[in-house]
Protein backbone atom coordinates (compact mmCIF):
# COMPACT_ATOMS: atom_id res chain seq x y z
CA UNK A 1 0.00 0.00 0.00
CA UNK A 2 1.21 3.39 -1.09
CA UNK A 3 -1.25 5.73 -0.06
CA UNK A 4 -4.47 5.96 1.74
CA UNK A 5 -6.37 8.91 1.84
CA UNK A 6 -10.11 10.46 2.68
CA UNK A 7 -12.39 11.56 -0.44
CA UNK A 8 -15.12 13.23 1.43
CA UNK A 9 -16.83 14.15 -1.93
CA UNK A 10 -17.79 10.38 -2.40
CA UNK A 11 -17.30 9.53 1.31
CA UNK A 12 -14.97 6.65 0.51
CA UNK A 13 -11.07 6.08 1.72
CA UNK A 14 -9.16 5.78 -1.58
CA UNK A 15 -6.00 3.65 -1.83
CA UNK A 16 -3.14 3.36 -4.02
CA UNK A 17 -1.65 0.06 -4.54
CA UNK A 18 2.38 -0.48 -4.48
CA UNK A 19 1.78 -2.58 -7.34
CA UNK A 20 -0.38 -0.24 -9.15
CA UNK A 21 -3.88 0.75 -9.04
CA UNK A 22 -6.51 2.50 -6.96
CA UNK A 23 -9.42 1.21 -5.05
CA UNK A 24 -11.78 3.00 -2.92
CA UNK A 25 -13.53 1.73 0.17
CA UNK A 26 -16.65 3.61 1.28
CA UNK A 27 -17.03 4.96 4.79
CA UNK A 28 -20.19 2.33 5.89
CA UNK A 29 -18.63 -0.15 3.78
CA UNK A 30 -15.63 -0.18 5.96
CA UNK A 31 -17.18 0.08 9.52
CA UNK A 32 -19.22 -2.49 8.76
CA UNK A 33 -16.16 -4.77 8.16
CA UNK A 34 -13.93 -3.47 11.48
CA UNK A 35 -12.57 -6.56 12.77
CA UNK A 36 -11.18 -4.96 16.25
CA UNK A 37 -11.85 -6.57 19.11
CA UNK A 38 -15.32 -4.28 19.97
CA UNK A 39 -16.92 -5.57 16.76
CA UNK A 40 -15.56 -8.43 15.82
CA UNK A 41 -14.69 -11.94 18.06
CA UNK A 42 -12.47 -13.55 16.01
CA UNK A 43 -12.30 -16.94 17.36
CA UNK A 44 -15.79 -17.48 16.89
CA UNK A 45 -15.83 -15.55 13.41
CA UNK A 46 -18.91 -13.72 14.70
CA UNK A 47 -19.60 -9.80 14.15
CA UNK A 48 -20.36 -8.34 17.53
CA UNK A 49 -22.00 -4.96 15.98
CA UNK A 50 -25.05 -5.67 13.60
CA UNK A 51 -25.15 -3.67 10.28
CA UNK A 52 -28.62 -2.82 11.18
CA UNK A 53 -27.01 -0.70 14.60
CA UNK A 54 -24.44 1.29 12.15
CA UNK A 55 -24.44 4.80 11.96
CA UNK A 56 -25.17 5.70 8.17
CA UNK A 57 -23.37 9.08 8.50
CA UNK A 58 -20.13 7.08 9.93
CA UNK A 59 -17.05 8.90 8.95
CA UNK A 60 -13.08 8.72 9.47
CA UNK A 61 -11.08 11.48 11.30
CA UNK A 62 -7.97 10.46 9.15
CA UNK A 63 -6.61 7.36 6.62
CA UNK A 64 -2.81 6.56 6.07
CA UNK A 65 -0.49 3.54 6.15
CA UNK A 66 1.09 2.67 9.18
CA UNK A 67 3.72 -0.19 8.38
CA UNK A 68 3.86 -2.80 6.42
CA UNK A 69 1.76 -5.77 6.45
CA UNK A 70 2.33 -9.40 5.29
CA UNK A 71 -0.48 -10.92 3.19
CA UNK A 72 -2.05 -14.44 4.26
């Protein structure tokens, strides 16, 4: 990941690939995928937050990369 950064226009997080390419992630879209420990137990694989509870009007205070991470 290159770059991450907020496009409040189309309320989406839009990140540039190393390896080329953009995507963009919108704001719900991305809440309703948070795997942190609040919303998410991972040993059971279970959400904890239900889509149905999410704020529509969610969005982020700030995007970037922090560090590198190793794909599974």
């Amino acid at each position: 990941m290159e770059r991450a950064t907020l496009d409040s226009s189309s309320e989406a997080v839009e990140v540039e690939w190393s390896a080329g390419g953009v995507d963009r992630f919108p704001y719900i879209w991305l809440r309703d995928n948070c795997q942190c420990s609040e919303c998410f137990q991972a040993d059971l694989n279970k959400r904890l937050v239900l889509t149905s509870e999410l704020d529509l009007d969610v969005s982020p205070v700030r995007a970037g990369v922090q560090g590198e991470f190793p794909l599974k």
